[in-house]
C-alpha atoms as a PDB file:
ATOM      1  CA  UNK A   1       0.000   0.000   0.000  1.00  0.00           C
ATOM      2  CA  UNK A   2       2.335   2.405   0.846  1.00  0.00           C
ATOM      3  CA  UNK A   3       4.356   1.625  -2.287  1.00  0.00           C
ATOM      4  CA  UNK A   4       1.333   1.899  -4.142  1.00  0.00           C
ATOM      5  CA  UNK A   5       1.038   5.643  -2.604  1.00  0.00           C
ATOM      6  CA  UNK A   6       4.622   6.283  -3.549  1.00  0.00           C
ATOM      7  CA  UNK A   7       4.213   5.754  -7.316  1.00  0.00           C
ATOM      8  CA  UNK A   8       0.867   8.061  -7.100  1.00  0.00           C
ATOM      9  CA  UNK A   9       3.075  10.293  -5.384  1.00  0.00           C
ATOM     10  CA  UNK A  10       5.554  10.227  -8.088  1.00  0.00           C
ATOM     11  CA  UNK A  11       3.417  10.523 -10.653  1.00  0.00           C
ATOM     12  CA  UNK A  12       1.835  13.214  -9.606  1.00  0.00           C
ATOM     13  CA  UNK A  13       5.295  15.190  -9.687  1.00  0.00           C
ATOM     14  CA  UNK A  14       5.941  13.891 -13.240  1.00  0.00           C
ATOM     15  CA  UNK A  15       2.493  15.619 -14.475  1.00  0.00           C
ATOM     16  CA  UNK A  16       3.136  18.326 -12.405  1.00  0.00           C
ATOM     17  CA  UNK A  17       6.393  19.440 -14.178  1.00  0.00           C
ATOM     18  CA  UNK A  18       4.798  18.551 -17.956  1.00  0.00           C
ATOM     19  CA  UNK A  19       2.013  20.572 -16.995  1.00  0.00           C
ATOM     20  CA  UNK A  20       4.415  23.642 -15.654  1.00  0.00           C
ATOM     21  CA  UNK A  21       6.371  23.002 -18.617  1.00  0.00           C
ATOM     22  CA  UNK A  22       3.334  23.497 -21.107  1.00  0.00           C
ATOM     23  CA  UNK A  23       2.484  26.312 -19.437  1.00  0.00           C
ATOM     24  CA  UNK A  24       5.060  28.312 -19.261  1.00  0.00           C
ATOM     25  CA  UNK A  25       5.453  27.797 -23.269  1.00  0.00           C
ATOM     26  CA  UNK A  26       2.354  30.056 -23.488  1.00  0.00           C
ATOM     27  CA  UNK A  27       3.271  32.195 -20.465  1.00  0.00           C
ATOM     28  CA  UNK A  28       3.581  35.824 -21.753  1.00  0.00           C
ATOM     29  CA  UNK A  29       7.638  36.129 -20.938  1.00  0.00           C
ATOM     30  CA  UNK A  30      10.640  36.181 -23.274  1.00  0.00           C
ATOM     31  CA  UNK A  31      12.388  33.332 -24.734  1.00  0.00           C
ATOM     32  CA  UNK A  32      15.729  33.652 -22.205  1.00  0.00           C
ATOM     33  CA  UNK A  33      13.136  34.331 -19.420  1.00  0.00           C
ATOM     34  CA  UNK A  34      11.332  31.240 -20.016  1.00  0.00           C
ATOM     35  CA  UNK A  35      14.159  28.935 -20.783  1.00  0.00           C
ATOM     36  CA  UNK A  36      15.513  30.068 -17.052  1.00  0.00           C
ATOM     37  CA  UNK A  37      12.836  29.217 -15.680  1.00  0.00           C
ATOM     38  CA  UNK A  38      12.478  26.084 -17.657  1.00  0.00           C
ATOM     39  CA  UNK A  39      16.411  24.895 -16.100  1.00  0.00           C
ATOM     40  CA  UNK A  40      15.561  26.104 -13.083  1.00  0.00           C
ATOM     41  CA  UNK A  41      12.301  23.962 -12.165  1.00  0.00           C
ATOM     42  CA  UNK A  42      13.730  20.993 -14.239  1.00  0.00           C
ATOM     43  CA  UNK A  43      16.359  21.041 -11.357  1.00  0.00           C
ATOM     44  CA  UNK A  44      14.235  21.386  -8.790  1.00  0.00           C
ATOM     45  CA  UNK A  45      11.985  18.507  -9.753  1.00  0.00           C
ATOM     46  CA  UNK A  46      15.060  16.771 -10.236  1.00  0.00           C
ATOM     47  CA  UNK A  47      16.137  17.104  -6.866  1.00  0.00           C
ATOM     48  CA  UNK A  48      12.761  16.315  -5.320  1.00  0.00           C
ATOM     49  CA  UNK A  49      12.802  12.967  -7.186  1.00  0.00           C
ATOM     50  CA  UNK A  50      16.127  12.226  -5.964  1.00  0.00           C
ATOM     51  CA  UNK A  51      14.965  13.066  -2.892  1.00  0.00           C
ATOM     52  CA  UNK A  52      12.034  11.170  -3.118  1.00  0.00           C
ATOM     53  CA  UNK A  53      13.609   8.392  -4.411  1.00  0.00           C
ATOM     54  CA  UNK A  54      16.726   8.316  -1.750  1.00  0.00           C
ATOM     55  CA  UNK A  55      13.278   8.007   0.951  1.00  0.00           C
ATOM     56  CA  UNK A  56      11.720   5.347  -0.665  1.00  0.00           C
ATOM     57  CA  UNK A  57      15.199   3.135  -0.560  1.00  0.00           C
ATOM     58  CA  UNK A  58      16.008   4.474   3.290  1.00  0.00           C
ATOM     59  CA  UNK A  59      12.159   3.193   3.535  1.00  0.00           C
ATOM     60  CA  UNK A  60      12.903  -0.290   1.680  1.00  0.00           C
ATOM     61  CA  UNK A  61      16.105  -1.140   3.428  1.00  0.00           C
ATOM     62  CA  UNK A  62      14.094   0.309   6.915  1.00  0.00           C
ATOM     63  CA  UNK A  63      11.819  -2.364   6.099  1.00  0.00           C
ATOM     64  CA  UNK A  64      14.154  -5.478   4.824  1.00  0.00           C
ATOM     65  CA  UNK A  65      16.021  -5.201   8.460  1.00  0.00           C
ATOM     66  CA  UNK A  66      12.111  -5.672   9.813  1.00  0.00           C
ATOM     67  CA  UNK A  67      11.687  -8.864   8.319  1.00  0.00           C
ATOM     68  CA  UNK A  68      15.271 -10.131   8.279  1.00  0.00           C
ATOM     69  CA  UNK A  69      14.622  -9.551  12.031  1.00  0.00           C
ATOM     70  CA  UNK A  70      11.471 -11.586  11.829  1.00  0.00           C
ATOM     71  CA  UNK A  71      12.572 -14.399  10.114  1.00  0.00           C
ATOM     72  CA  UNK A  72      15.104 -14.868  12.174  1.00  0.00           C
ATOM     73  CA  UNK A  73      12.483 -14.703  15.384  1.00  0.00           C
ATOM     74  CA  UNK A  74      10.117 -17.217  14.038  1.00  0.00           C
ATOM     75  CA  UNK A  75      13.264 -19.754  12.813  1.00  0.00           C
ATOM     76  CA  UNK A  76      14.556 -19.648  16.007  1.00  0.00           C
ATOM     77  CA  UNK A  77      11.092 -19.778  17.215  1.00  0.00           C
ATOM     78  CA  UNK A  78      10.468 -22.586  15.283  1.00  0.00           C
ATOM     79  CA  UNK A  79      13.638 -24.743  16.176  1.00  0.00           C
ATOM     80  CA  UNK A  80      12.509 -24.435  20.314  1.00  0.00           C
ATOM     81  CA  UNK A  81       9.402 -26.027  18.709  1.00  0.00           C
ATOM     82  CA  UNK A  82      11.074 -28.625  16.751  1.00  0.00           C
ATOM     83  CA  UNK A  83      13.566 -30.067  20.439  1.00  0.00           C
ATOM     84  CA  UNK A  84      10.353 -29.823  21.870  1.00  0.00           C
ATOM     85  CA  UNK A  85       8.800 -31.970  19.866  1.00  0.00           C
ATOM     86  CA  UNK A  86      11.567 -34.413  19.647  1.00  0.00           C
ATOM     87  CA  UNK A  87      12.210 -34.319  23.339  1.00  0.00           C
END
């Protein structure tokens, strides 16, 4: 789910740029104005991607560790079980 969020999330930044980009092609400003401001929100929607994106992999590993952690709990978990059993 929350990955599922994450893409909508992303997404929604890629349509946001295209859509600033188209409009500031019929924004009433000058060429070199425009192209400025073109750069400069390219870069800053490259950086919040980046950003985005270094988040979702801090997230991912966050959540590996979790169930590393887990599986380790229920084998060990599960070998108690297993001398039970045996005796």
């Amino acid at each position: 789910m929350a990955d599922d969020n994450n893409s909508k999330a992303v997404w929604f930044l890629v349509g946001a740029a295209v859509g600033g980009a188209i409009a500031l092609l019929f924004a009433p400003k000058s060429g070199r104005d425009t192209r400025r401001y073109i750069v400069k929100k390219t870069e800053e929607s490259r950086d919040a991607l980046a950003d985005a994106g270094k988040e979702l992999l801090d997230r991912g590993r966050e959540y590996y560790e979790k169930g590393r952690k887990i599986a380790e709990e229920a084998g060990e978990v599960f070998e108690r079980g297993r001398k039970l059993v045996k005796g």
